[in-house]
Structures are given as C-alpha cells and as structure tokens.
N, C-alpha and C. Protein backbone atom coordinates (compact mmCIF):
# COMPACT_ATOMS: atom_id res chain seq x y z
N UNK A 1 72.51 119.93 99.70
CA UNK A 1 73.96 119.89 99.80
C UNK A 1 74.55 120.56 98.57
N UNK A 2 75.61 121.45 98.86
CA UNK A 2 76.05 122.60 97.94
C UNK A 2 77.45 121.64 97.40
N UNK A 3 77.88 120.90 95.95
CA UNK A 3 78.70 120.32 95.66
C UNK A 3 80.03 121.49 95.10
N UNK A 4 81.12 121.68 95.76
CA UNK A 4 81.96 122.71 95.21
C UNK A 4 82.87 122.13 93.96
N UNK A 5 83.27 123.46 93.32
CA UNK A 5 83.65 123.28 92.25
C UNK A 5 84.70 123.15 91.89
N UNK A 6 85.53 123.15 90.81
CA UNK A 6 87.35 122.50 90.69
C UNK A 6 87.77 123.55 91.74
N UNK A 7 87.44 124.62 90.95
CA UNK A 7 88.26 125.86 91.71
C UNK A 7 88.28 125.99 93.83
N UNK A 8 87.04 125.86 93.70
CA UNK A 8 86.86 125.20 95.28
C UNK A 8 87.59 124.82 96.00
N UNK A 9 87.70 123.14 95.07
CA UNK A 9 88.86 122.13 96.21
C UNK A 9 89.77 122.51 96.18
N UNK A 10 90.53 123.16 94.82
CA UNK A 10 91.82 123.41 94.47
C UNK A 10 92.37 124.38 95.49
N UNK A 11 91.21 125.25 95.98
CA UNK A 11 91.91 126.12 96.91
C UNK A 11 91.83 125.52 98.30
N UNK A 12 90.80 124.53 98.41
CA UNK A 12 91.16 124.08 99.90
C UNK A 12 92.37 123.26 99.56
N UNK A 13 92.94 122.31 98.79
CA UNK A 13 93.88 121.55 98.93
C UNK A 13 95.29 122.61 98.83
N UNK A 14 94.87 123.88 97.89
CA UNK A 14 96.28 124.70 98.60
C UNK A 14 96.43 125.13 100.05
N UNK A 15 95.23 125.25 100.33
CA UNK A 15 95.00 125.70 102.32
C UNK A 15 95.30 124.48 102.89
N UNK A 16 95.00 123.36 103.03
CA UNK A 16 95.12 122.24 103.59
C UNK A 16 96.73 122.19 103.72
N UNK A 17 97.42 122.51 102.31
CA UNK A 17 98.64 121.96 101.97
C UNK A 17 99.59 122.73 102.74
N UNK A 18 99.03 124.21 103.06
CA UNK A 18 99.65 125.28 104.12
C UNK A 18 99.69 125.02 105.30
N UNK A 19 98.38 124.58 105.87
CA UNK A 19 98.61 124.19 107.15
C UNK A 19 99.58 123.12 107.68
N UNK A 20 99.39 121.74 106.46
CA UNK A 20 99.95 121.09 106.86
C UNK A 20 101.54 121.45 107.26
N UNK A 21 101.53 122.03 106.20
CA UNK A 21 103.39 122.60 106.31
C UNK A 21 103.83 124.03 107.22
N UNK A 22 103.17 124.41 107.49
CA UNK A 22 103.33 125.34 108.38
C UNK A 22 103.09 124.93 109.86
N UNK A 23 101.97 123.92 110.20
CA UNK A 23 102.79 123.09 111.45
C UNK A 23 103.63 121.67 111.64
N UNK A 24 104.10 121.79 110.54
CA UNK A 24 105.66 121.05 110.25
C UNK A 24 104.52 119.32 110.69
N UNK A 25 103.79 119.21 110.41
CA UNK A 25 102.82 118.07 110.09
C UNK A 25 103.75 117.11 108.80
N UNK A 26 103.78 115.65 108.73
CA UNK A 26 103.91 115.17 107.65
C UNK A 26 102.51 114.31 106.88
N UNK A 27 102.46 114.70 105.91
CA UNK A 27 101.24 113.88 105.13
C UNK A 27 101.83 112.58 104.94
N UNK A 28 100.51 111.66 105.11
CA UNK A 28 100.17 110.42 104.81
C UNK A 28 99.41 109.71 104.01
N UNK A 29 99.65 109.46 102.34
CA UNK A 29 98.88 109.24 102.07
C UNK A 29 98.94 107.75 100.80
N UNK A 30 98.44 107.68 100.09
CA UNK A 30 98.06 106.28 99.16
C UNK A 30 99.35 106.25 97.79
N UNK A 31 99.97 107.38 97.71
CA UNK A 31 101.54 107.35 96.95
C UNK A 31 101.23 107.46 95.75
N UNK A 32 99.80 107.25 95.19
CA UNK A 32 99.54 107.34 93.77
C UNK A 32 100.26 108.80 93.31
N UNK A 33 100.19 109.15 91.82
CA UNK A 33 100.78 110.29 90.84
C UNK A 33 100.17 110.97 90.56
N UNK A 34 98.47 110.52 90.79
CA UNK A 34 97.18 111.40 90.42
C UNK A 34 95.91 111.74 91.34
N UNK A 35 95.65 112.43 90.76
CA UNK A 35 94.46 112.75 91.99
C UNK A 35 94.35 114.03 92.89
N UNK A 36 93.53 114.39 93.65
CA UNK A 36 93.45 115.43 94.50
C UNK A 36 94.33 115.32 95.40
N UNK A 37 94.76 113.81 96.15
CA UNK A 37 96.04 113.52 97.25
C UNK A 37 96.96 114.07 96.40
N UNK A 38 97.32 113.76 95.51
CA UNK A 38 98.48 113.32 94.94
C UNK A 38 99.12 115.17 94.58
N UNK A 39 97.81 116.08 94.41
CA UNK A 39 98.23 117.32 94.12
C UNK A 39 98.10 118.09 95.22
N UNK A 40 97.83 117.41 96.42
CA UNK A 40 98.09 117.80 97.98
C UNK A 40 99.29 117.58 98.65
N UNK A 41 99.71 116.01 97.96
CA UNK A 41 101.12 115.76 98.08
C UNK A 41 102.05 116.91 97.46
N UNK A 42 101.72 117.44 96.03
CA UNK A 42 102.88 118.26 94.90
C UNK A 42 102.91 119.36 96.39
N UNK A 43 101.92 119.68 96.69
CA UNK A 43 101.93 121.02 97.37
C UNK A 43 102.81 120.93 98.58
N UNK A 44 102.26 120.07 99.20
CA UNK A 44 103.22 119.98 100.62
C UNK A 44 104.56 119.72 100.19
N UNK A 45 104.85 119.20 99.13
CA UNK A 45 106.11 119.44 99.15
C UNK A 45 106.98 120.49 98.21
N UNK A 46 105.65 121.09 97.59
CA UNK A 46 106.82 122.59 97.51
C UNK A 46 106.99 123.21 98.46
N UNK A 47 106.26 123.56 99.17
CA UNK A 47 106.42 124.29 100.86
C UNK A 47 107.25 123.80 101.73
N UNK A 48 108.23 122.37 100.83
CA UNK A 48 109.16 121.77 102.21
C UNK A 48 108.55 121.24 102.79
N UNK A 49 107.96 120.94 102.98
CA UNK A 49 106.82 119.33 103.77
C UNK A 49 107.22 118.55 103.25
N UNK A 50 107.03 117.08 104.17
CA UNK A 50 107.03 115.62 104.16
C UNK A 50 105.88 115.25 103.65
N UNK A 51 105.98 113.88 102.65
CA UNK A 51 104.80 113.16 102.06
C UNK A 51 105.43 111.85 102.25
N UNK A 52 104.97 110.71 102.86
CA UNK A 52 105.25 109.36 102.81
C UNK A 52 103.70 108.73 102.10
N UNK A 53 104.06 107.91 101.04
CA UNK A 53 103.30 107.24 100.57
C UNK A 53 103.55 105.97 100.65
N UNK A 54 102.39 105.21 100.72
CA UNK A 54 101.98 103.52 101.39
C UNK A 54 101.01 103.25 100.34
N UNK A 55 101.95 102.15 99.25
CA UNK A 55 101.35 101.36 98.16
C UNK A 55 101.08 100.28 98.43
N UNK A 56 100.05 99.42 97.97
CA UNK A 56 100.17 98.19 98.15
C UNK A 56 100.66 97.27 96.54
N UNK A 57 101.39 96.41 96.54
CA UNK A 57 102.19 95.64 95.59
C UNK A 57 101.15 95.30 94.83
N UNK A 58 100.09 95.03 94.89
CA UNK A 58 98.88 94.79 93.66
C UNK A 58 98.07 96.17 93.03
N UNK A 59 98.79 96.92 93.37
CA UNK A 59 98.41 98.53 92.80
C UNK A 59 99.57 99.06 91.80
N UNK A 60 100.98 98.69 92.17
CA UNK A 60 102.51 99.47 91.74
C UNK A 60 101.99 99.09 89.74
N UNK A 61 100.98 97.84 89.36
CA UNK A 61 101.12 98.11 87.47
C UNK A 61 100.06 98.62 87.16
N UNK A 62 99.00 98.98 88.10
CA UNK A 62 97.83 99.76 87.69
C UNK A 62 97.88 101.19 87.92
N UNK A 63 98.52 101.55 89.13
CA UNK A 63 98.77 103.42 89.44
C UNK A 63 100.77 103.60 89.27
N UNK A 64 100.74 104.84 88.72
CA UNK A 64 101.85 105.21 88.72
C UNK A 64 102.37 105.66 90.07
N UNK A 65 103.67 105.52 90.60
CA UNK A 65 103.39 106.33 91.92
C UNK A 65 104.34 107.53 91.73
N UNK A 66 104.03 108.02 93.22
CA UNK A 66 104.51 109.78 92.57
C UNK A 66 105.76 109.56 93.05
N UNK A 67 106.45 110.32 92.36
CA UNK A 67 108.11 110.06 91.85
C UNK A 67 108.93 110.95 93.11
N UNK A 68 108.28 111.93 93.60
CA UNK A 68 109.41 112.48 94.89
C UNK A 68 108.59 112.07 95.99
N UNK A 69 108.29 112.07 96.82
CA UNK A 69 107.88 111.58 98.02
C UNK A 69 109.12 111.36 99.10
N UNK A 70 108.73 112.03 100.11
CA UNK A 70 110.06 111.99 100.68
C UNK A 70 110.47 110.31 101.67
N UNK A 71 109.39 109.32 101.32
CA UNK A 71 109.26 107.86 101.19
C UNK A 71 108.45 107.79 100.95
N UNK A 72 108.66 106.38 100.57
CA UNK A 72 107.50 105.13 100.23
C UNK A 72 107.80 103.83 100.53
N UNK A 73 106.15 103.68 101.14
CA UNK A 73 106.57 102.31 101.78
C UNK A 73 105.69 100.85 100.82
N UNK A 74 106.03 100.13 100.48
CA UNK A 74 105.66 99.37 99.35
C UNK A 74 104.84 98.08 100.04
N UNK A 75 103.67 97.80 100.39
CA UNK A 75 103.31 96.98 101.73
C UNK A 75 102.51 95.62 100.25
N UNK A 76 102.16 94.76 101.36
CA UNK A 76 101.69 93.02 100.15
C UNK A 76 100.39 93.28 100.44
N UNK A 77 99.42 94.07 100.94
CA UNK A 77 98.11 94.08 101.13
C UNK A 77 97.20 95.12 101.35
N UNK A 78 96.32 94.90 100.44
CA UNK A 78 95.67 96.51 101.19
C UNK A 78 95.17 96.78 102.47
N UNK A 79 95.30 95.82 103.05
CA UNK A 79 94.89 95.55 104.57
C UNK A 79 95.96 95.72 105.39
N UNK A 80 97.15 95.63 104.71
CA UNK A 80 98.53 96.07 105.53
C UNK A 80 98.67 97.29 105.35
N UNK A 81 98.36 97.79 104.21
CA UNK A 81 98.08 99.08 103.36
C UNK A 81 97.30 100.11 105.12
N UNK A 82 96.35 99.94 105.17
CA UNK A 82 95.54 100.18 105.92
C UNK A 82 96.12 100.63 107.41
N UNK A 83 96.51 99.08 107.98
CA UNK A 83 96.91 99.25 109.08
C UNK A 83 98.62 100.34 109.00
N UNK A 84 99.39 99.93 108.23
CA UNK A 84 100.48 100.96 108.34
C UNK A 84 99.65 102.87 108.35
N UNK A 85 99.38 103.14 107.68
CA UNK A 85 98.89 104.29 107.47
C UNK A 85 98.38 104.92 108.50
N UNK A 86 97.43 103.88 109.72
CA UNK A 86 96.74 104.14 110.37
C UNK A 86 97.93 104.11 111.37
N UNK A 87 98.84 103.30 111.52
CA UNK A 87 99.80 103.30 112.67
C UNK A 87 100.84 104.74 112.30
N UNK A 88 100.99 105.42 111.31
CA UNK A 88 101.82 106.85 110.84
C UNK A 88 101.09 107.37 111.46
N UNK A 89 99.64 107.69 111.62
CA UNK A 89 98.84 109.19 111.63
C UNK A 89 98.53 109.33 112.61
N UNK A 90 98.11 110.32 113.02
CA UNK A 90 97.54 111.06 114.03
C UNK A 90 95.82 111.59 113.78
N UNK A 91 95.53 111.65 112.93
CA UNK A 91 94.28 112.11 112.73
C UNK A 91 94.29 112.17 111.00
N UNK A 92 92.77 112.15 110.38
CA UNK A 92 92.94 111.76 108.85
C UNK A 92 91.84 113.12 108.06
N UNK A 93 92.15 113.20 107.02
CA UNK A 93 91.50 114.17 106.06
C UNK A 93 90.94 113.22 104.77
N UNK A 94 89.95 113.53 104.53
CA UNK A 94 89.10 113.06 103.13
C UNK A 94 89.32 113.78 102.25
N UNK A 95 89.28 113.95 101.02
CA UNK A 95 89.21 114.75 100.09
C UNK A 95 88.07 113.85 98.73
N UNK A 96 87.06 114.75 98.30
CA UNK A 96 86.98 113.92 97.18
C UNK A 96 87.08 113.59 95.81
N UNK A 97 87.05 112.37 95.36
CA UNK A 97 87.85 112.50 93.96
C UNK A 97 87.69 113.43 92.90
C-alpha cells in the first residue's frame, strides 16, 4: 500500500472541494477549525459552497470550531452527533488525518 503525501491529499481535498461545489452538494462534517475536514470545509467555502458542522457539547472546550460555516448544529452526544449527520447526508467521504 502506497501512503500519499501532504502534497497528495492537499490536492485531492482541493478536487474533492470542486466537485463538491460545482454540483452545488453541501458538506457535512464534525465543525472542528483543524484538520484535513476542516481545510475541505475552508475550500468549499471559498468556491461558495455550504458547510454545516455537527459538534457535540463535550467537544465545544477541547476543539475550536470553525468560525464561518454556513451552520452549526451543537448536539449533547456523540451518538446524536452521529445520527444527525447521518440523517443530513446522502453518501460519506473519509479523509485521513
């Protein structure tokens, strides 16, 4: 198994971030400020894309969350966490850390 490199993801998460926004798709994802989501989120929304992020309330003093998001939904569990996310989407993408 061939592990790719910064430069790699960086360009799939700018491709990812195109598609998404070019078929007017909204991302769904964990609302954090950091991370590979989180710079999938920056992207989709320079291109004018939607990002809704779904925190759970025992995360908001350990992760910062990202400050534009065009919502956020602030849920009591990561298990509510879970099920909301799963009730937004249509189909899901991995990325890894």
């Amino acid at each position: 198994m061939q592990i790719m490199g910064a430069a790699h993801t960086l360009n799939a998460v700018k491709a990812l971030s195109h598609e998404i926004v070019s078929r007017d798709f909204t991302l769904i994802y964990g609302g954090a400020k950091s991370g590979l989501m989180a710079q999938l989120a920056d992207d989709v929304l320079a291109g004018g894309g939607k990002v809704i992020g779904v925190m759970p309330r025992v995360l908001l003093d350990k992760e910062e969350t990202h400050p534009t998001l065009t919502d956020l939904h602030i849920v009591d569990s990561m298990q509510e966490r879970k099920r909301l996310m799963s009730d937004l989407v249509d189909g899901f993408v991995v990325l890894p850390e």
